[in-house]
Protein backbone atom coordinates (compact mmCIF):
# COMPACT_ATOMS: atom_id res chain seq x y z
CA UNK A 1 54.81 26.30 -14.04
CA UNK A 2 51.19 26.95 -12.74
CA UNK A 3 49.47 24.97 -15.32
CA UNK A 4 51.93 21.88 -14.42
CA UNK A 5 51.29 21.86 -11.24
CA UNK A 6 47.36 22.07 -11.71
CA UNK A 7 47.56 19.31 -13.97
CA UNK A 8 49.64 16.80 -12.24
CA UNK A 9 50.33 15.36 -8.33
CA UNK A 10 53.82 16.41 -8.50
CA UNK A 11 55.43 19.16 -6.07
CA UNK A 12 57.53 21.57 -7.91
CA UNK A 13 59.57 23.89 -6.06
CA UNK A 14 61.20 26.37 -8.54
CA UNK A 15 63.52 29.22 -8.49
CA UNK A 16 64.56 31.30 -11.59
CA UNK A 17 65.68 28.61 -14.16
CA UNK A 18 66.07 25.90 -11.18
CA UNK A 19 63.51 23.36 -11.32
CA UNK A 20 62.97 19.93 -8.31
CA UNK A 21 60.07 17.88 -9.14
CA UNK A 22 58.97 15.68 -5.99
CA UNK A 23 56.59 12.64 -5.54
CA UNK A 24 56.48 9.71 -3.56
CA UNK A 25 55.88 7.18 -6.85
CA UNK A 26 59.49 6.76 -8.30
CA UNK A 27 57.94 5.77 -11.54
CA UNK A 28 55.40 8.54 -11.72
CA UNK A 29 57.94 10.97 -11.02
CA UNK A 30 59.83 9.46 -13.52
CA UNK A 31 57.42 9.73 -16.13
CA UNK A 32 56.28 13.00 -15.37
CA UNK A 33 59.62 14.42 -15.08
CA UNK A 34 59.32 13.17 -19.19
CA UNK A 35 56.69 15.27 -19.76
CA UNK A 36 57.57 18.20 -17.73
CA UNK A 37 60.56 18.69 -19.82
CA UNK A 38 58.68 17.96 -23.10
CA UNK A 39 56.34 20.22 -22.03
CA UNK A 40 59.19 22.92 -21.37
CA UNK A 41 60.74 22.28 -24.44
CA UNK A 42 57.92 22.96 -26.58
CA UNK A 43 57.15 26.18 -25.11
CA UNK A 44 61.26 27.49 -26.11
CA UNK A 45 62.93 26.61 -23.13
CA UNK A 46 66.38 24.94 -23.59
CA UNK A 47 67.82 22.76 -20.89
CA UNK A 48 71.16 21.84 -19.78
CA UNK A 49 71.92 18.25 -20.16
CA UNK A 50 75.19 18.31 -18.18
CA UNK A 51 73.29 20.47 -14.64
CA UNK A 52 70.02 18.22 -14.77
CA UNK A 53 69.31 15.01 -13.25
CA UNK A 54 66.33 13.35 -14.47
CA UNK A 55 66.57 10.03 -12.78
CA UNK A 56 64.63 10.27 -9.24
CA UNK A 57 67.13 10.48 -6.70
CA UNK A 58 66.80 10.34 -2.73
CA UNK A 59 69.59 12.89 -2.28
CA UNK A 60 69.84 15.78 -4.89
CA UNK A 61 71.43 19.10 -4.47
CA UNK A 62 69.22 22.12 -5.54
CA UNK A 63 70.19 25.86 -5.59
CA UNK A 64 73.74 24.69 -3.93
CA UNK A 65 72.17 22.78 -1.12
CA UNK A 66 72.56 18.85 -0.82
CA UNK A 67 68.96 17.60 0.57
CA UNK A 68 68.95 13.58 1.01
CA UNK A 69 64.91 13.53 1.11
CA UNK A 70 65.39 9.98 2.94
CA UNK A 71 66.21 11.25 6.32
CA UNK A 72 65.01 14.71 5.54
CA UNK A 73 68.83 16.11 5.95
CA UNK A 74 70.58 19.39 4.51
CA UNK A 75 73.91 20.08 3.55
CA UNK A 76 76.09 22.91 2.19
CA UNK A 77 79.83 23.72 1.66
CA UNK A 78 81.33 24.67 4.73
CA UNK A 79 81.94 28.73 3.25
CA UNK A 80 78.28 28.78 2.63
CA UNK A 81 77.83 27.46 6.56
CA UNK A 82 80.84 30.07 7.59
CA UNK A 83 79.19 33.07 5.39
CA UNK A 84 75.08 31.83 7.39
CA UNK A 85 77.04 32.06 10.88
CA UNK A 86 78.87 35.41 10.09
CA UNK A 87 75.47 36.76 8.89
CA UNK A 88 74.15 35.43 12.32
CA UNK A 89 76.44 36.86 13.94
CA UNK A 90 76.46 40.72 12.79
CA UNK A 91 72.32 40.20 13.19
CA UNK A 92 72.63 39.58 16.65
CA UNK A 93 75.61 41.77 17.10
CA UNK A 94 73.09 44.09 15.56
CA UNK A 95 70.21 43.21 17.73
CA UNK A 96 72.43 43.55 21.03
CA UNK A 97 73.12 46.93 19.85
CA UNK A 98 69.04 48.07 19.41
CA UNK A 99 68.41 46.96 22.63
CA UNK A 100 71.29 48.96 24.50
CA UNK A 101 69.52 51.76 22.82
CA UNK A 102 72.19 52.71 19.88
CA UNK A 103 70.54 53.61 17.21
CA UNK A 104 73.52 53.46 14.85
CA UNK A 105 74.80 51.23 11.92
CA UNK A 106 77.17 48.42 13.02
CA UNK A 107 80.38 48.25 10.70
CA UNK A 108 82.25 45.28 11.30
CA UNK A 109 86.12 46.41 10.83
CA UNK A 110 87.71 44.57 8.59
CA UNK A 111 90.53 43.81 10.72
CA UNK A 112 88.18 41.94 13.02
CA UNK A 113 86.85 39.53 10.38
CA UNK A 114 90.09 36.89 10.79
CA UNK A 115 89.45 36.59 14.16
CA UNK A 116 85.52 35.67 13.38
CA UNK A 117 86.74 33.13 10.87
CA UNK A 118 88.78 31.69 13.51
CA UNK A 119 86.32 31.43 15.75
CA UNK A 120 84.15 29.80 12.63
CA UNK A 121 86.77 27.03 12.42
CA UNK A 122 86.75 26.11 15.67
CA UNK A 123 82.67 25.86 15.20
C-alpha cells in the first residue's frame, strides 16, 4: 500500500484485507479508487465484488463500524457497544482493585454477568 499512498493524495487507512480510500474530490476519489483496484489486481490480489463499495459514499461502514464522514459520527451494533462497556467495566473494576492495593486477578463470576447486561440495557 506504501507505494499508493506515495504516489497519490488519497488517505488509505487499511487493516488486513480491509481497504477505505478517503479524499475530499468525489471524482478524484472516484477515479483513483479505479486505479487502486487495477493496481491491486495486477499484483494477484482478488477482490470481493459483493463486500466492496466503490462509489464514494459519505457514510460507509469499515471493519464493522458505520462512520458517516459528513458529521464525523460512529456507529456500531449495540453487542459490539454492550461487549466496549463490559470491557470498561472489568478495566476499571480492575483499576479500583490496584489502587486498594490487591494485587490479584479479577474473575468476573459468571453468575454476575446477567446482572451487568441488565444494567447494559438500561444504558
Amino acid at each position: 500500500m506504501q507505494p499508493i499512498r506515495v504516489k497519490t493524495e488519497i488517505k488509505i487507512i487499511n487493516y488486513v484485507d480491509d481497504i477505505l480510500l478517503l479524499h475530499q474530490n468525489k471524482e478524484y476519489l472516484k477515479n483513483m479508487t479505479q486505479k487502486v483496484i487495477e493496481t491491486l489486481i495486477y499484483f494477484g490480489f482478488t477482490m470481493n465484488t459483493e463486500k466492496s463499495e466503490t462509489e464514494p459514499n459519505q457514510t460507509v461502514i469499515f471493519l464493522g463500524w458505520e462512520r458517516n464522514l459528513a458529521n464525523t459520527t460512529v456507529k456500531t451494533k449495540q453487542k459490539k457497544q454492550a461487549s466496549l462497556f463490559l470491557t470498561i467495566m472489568n478495566n476499571q473494576d480492575a483499576q479500583s482493585a490496584r489502587l486498594r492495593g490487591w494485587t490479584t486477578t479479577m474473575i468476573l463470576n459468571k453468575t454476575a454477568i446477567p446482572d451487568r447486561n441488565q444494567w447494559i440495557v438500561k444504558f
